[in-house]
N, C-alpha and C. Protein backbone atom coordinates (compact mmCIF):
# COMPACT_ATOMS: atom_id res chain seq x y z
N UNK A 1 -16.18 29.02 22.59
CA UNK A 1 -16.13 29.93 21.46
C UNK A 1 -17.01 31.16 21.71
N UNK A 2 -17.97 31.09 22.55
CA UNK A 2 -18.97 31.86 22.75
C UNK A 2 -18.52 32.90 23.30
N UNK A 3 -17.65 32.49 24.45
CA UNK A 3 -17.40 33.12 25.37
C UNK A 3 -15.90 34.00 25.05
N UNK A 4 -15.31 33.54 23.86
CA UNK A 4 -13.92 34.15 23.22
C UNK A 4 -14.85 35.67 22.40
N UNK A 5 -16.24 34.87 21.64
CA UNK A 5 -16.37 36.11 21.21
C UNK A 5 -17.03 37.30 21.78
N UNK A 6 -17.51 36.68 22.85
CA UNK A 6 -18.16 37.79 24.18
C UNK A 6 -16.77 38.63 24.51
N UNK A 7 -15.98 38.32 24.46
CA UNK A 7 -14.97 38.87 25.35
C UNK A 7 -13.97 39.78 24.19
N UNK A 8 -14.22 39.38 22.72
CA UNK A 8 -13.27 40.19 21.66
C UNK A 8 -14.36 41.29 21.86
N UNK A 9 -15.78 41.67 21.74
CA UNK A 9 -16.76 42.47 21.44
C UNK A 9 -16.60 43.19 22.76
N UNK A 10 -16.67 42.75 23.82
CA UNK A 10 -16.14 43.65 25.28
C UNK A 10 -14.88 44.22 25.13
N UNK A 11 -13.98 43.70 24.75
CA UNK A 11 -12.59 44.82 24.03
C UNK A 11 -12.66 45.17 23.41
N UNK A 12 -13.35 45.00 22.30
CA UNK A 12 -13.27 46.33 21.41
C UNK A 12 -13.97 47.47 21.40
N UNK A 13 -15.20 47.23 22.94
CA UNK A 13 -15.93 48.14 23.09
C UNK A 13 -15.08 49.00 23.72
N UNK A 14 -14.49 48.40 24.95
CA UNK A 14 -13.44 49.30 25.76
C UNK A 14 -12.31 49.90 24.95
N UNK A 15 -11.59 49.18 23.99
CA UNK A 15 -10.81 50.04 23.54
C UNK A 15 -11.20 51.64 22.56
N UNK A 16 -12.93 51.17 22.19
CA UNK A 16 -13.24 52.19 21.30
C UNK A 16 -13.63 53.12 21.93
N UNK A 17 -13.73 52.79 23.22
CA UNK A 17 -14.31 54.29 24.37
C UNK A 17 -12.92 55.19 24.81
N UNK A 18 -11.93 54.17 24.89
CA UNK A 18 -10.53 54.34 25.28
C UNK A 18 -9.93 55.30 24.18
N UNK A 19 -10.18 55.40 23.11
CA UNK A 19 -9.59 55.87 21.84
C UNK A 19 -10.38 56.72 21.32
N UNK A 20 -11.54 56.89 21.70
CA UNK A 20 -12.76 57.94 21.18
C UNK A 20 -12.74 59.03 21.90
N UNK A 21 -11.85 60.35 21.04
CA UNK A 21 -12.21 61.26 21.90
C UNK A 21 -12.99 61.66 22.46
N UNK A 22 -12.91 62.87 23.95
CA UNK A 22 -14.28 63.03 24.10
C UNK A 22 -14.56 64.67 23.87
N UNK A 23 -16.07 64.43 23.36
CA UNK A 23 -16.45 65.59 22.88
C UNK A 23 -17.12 66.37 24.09
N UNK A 24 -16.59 67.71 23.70
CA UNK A 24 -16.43 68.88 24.63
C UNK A 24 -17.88 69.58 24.17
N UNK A 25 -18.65 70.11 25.79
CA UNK A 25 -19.73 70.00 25.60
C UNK A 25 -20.17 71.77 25.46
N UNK A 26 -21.22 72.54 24.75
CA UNK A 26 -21.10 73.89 25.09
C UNK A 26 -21.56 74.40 26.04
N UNK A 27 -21.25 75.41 26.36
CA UNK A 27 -21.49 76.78 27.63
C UNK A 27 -22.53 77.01 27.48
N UNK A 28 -23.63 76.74 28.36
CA UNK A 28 -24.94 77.50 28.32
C UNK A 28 -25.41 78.67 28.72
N UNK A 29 -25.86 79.67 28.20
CA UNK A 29 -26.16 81.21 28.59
C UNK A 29 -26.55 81.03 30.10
N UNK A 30 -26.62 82.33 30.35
CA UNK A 30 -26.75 82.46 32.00
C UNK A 30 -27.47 83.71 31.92
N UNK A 31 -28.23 83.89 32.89
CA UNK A 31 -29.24 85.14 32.83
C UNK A 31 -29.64 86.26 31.51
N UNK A 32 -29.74 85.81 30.29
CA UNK A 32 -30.00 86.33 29.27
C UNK A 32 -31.23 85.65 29.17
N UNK A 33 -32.15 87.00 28.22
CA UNK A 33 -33.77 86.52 27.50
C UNK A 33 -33.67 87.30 26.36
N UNK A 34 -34.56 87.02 24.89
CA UNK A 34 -35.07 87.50 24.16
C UNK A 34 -35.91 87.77 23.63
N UNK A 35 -35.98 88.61 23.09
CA UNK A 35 -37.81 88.78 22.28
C UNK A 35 -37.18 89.56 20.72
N UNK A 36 -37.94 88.73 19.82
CA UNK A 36 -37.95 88.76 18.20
C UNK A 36 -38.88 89.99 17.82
N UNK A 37 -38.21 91.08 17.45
CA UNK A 37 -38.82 92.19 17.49
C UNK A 37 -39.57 92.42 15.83
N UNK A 38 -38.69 91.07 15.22
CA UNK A 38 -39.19 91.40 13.73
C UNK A 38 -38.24 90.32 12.89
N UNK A 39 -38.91 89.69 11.78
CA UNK A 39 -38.10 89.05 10.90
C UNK A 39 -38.85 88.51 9.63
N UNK A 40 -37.61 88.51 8.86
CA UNK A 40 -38.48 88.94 7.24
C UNK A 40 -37.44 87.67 6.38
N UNK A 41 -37.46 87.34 5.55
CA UNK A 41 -36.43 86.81 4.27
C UNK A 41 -36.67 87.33 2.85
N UNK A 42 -35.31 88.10 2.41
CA UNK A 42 -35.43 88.42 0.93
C UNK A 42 -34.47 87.47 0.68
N UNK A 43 -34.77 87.04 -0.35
CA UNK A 43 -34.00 86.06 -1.72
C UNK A 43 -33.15 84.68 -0.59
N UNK A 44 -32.01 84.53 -0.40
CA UNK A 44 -31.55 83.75 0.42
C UNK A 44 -30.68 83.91 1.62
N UNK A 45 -31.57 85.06 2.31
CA UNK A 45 -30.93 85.54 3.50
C UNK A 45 -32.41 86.13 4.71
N UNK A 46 -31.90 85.87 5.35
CA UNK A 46 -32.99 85.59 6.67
C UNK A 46 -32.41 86.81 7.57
N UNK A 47 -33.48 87.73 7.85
CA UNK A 47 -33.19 89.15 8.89
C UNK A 47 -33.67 88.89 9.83
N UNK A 48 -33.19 88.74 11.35
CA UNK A 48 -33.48 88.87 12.01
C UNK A 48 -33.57 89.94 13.36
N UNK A 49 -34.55 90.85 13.42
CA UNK A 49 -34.16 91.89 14.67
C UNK A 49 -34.41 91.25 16.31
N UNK A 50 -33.58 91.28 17.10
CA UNK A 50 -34.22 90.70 18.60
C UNK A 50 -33.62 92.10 19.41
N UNK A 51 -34.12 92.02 20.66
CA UNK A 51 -34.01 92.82 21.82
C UNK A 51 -33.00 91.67 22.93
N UNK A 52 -32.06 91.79 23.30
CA UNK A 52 -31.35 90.61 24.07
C UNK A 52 -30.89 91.50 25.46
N UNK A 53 -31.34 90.64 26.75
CA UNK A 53 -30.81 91.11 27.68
C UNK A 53 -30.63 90.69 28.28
N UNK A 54 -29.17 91.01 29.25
CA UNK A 54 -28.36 90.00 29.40
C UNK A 54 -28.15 90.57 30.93
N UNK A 55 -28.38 89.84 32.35
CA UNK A 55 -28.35 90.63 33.64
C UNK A 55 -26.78 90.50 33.90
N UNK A 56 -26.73 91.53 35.04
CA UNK A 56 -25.69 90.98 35.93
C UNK A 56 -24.53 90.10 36.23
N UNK A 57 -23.60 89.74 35.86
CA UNK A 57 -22.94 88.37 35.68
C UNK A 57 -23.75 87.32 34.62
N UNK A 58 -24.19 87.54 33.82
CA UNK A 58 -24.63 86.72 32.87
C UNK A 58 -24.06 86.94 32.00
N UNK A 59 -23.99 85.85 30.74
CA UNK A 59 -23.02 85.22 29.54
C UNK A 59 -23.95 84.71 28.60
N UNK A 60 -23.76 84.94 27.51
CA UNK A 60 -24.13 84.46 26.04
C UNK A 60 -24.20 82.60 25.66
N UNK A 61 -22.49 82.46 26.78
CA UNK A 61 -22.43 80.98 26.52
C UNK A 61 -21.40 81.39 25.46
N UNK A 62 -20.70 80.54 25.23
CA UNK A 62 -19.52 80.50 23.79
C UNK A 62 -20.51 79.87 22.62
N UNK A 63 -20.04 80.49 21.44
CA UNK A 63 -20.98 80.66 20.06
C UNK A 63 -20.35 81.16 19.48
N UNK A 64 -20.72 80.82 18.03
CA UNK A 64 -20.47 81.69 16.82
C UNK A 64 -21.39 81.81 16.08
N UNK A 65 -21.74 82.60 14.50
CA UNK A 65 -22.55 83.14 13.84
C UNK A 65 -22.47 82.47 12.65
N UNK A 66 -23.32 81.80 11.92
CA UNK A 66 -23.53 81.86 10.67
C UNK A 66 -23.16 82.78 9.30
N UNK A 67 -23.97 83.98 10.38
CA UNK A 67 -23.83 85.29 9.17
C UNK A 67 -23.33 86.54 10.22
N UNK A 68 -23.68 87.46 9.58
CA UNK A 68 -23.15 88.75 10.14
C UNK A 68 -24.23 88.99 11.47
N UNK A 69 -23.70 90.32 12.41
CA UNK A 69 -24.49 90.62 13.29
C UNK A 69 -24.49 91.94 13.57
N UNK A 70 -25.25 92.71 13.64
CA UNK A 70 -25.08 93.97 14.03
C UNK A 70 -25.70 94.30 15.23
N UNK A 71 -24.85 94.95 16.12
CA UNK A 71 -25.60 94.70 17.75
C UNK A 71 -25.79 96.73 18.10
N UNK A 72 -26.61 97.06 18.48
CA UNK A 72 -26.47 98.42 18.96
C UNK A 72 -26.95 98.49 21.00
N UNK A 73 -25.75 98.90 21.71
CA UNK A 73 -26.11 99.16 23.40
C UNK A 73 -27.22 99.71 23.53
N UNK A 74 -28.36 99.47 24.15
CA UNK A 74 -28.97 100.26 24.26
C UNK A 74 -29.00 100.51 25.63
N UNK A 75 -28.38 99.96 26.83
CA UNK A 75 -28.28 100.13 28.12
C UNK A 75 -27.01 99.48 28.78
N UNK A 76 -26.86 99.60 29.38
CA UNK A 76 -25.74 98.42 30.45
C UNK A 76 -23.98 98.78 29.77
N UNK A 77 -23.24 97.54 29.94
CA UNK A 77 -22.11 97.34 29.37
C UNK A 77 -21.96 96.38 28.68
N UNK A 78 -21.86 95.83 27.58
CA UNK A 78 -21.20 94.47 26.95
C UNK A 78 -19.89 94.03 26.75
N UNK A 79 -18.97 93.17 27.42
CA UNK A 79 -17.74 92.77 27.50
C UNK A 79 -17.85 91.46 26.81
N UNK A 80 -16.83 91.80 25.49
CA UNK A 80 -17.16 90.80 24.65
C UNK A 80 -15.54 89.94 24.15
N UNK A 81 -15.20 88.55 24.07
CA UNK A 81 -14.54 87.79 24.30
C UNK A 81 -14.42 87.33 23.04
N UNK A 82 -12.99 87.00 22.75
CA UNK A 82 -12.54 86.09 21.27
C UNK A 82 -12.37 84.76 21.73
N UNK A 83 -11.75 83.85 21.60
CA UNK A 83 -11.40 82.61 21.58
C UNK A 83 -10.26 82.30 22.64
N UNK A 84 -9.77 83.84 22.13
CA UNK A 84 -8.32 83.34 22.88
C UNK A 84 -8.12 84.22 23.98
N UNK A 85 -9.63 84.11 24.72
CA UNK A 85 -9.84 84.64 26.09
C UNK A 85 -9.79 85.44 26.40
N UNK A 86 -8.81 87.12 25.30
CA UNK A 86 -8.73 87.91 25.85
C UNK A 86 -10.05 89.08 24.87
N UNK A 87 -9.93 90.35 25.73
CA UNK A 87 -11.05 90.96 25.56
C UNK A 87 -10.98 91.86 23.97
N UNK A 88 -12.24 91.77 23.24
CA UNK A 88 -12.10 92.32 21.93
C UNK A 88 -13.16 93.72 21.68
N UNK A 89 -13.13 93.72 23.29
CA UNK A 89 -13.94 94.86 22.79
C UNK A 89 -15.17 95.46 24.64
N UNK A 90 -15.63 96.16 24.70
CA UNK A 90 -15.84 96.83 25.53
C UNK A 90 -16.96 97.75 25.33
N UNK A 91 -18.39 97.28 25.14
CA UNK A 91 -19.31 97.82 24.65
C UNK A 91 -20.28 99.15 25.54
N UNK A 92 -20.28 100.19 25.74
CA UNK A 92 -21.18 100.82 26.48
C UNK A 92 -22.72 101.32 25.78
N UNK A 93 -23.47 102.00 26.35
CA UNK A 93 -25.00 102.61 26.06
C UNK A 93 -24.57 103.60 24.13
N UNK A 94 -24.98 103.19 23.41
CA UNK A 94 -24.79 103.79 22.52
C UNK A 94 -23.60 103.45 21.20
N UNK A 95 -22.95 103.00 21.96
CA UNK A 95 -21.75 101.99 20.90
C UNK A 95 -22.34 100.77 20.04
N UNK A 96 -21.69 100.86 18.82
CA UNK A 96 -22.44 99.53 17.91
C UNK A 96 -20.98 98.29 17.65
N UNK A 97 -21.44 97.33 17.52
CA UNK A 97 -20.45 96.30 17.37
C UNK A 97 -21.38 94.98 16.38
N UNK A 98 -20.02 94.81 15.55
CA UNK A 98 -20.23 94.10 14.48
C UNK A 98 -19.83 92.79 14.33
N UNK A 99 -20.31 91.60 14.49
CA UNK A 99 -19.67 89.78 14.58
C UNK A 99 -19.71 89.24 13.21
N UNK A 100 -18.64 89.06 12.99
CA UNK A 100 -18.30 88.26 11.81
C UNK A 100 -18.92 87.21 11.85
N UNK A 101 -19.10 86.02 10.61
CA UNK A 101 -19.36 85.09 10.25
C UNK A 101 -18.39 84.07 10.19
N UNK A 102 -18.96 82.67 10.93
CA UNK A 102 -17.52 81.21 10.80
C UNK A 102 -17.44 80.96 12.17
N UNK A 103 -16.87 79.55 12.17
CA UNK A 103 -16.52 79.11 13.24
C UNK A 103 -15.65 79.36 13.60
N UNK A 104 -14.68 80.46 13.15
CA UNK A 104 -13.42 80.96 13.25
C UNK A 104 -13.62 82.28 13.97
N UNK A 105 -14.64 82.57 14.42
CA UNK A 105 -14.75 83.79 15.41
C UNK A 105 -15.84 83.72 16.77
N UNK A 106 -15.61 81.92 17.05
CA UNK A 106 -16.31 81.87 18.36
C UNK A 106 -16.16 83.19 19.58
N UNK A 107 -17.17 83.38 20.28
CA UNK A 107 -17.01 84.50 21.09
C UNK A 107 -17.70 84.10 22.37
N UNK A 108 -17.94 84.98 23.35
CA UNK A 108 -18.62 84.98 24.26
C UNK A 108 -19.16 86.67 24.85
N UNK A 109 -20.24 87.10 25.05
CA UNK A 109 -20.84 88.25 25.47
C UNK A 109 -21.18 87.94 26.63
N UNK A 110 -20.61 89.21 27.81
CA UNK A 110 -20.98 88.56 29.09
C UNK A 110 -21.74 90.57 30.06
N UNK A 111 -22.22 90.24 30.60
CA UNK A 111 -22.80 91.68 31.18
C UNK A 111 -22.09 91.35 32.61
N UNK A 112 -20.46 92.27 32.74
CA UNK A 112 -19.54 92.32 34.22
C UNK A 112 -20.05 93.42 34.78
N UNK A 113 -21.20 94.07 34.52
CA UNK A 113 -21.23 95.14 34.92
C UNK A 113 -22.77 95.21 36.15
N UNK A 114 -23.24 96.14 37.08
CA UNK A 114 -23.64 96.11 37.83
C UNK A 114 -25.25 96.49 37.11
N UNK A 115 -25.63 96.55 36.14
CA UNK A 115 -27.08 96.72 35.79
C UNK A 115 -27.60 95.89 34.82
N UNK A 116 -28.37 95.70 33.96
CA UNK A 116 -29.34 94.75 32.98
C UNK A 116 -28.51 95.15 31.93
N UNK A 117 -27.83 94.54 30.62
CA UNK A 117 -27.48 95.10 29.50
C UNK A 117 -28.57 95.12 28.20
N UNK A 118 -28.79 95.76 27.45
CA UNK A 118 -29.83 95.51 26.91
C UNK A 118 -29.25 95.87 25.00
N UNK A 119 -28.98 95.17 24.67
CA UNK A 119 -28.89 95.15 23.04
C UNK A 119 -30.12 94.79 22.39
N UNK A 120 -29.82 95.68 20.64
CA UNK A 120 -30.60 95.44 20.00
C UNK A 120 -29.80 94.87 19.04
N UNK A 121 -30.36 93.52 18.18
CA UNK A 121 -29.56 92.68 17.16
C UNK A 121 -30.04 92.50 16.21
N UNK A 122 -29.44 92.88 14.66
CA UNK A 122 -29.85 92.21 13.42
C UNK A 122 -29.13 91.49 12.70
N UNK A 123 -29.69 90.32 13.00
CA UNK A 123 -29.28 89.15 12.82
C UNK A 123 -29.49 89.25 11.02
N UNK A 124 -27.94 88.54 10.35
CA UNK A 124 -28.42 88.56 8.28
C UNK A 124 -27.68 87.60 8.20
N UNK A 125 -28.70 86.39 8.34
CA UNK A 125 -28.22 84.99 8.27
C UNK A 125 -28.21 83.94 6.68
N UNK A 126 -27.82 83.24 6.52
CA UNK A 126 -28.05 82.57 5.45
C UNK A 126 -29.25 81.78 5.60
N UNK A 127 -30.61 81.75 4.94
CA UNK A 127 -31.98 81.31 5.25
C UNK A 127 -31.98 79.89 5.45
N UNK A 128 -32.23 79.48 6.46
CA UNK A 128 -32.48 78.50 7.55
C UNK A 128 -31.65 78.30 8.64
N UNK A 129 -30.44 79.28 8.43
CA UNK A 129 -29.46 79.15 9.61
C UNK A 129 -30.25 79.45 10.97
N UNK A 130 -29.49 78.38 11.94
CA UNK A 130 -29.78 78.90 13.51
C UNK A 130 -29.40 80.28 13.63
N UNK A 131 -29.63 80.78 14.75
CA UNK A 131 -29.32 81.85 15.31
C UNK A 131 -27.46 81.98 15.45
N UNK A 132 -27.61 81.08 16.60
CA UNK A 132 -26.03 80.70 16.92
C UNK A 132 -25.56 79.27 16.98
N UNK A 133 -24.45 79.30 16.95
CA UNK A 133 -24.42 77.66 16.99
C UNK A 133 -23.17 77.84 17.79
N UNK A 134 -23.79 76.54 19.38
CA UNK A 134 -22.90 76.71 20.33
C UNK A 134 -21.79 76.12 20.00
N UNK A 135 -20.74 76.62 21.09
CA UNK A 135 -19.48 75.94 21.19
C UNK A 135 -19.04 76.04 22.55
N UNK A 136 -18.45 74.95 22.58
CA UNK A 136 -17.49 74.76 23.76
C UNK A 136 -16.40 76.07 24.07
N UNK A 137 -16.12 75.96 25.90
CA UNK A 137 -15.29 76.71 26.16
C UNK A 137 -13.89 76.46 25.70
N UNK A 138 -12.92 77.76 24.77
CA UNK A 138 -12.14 77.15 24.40
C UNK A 138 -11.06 77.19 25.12
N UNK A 139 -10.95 76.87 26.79
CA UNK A 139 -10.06 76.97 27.10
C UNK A 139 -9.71 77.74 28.19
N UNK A 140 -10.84 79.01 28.41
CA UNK A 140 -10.62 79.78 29.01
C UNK A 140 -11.27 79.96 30.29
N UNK A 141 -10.85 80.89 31.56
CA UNK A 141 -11.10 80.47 32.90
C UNK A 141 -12.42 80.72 33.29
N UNK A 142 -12.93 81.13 32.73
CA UNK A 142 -14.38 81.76 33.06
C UNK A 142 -15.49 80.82 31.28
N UNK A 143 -16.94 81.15 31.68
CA UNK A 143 -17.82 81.20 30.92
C UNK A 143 -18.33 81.99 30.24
């Protein structure tokens, strides 16, 4: 009997690994650093300013936003990615770009270009939100 129920608990372990999807793991940034240039909270929203720079073939990692984002070039190029792999945008020295809020506008920011990219970000999050919250690649050939 012992050994019938050793062996139902070993199948149902295997079948529950067998049947359990598997969860898809996220993209981790690649040659990007930041520094928090400033951050404040009025009422129930959290400001955050950072300096983000992102080298050479480096990537953000796939993510999305909580809240809104307002990004201004201040150097380099930013080549910036929707979900569905193709390009939404094409950032140079002086151009501003704006990220929606939801898991419905995962992205990826990547610097294809031959120098340091250097954005400035204000982050207007809902107060205690992360920054970003990763996500998996959805699919697409690159990071």
């Amino acid at each position: 009997m012992r050994k019938l129920a050793l062996a139902v608990v070993a199948g149902a372990a295997t079948l529950t690994t067998l049947l359990t999807p598997a969860v898809a793991s996220a993209t981790p940034a690649r040659g990007v650093s930041a520094t928090v240039l400033a951050q404040w909270t009025a009422g129930d929203t959290d400001y955050v300013l950072r300096e983000i720079t992102i080298d050479p073939g480096g990537s953000t990692g796939w993510h999305f936003h909580e809240g809104t984002l307002h990004g201004w070039v201040r150097s380099g190029t930013l080549t910036h990615y929707r979900a569905d792999c193709s390009v939404d945008g094409v950032y140079h020295r002086g151009d501003s770009i704006t990220e929606p809020p939801g898991d419905d506008h995962i992205h990826v920011g990547r610097n294809e270009g031959p120098t340091p990219m250097i954005l400035d970000v204000l982050y207007v999050l809902p107060h205690g939100a992360p920054l970003a919250d990763d996500a998996p690649n959805p699919g697409c050939s690159f990071d």
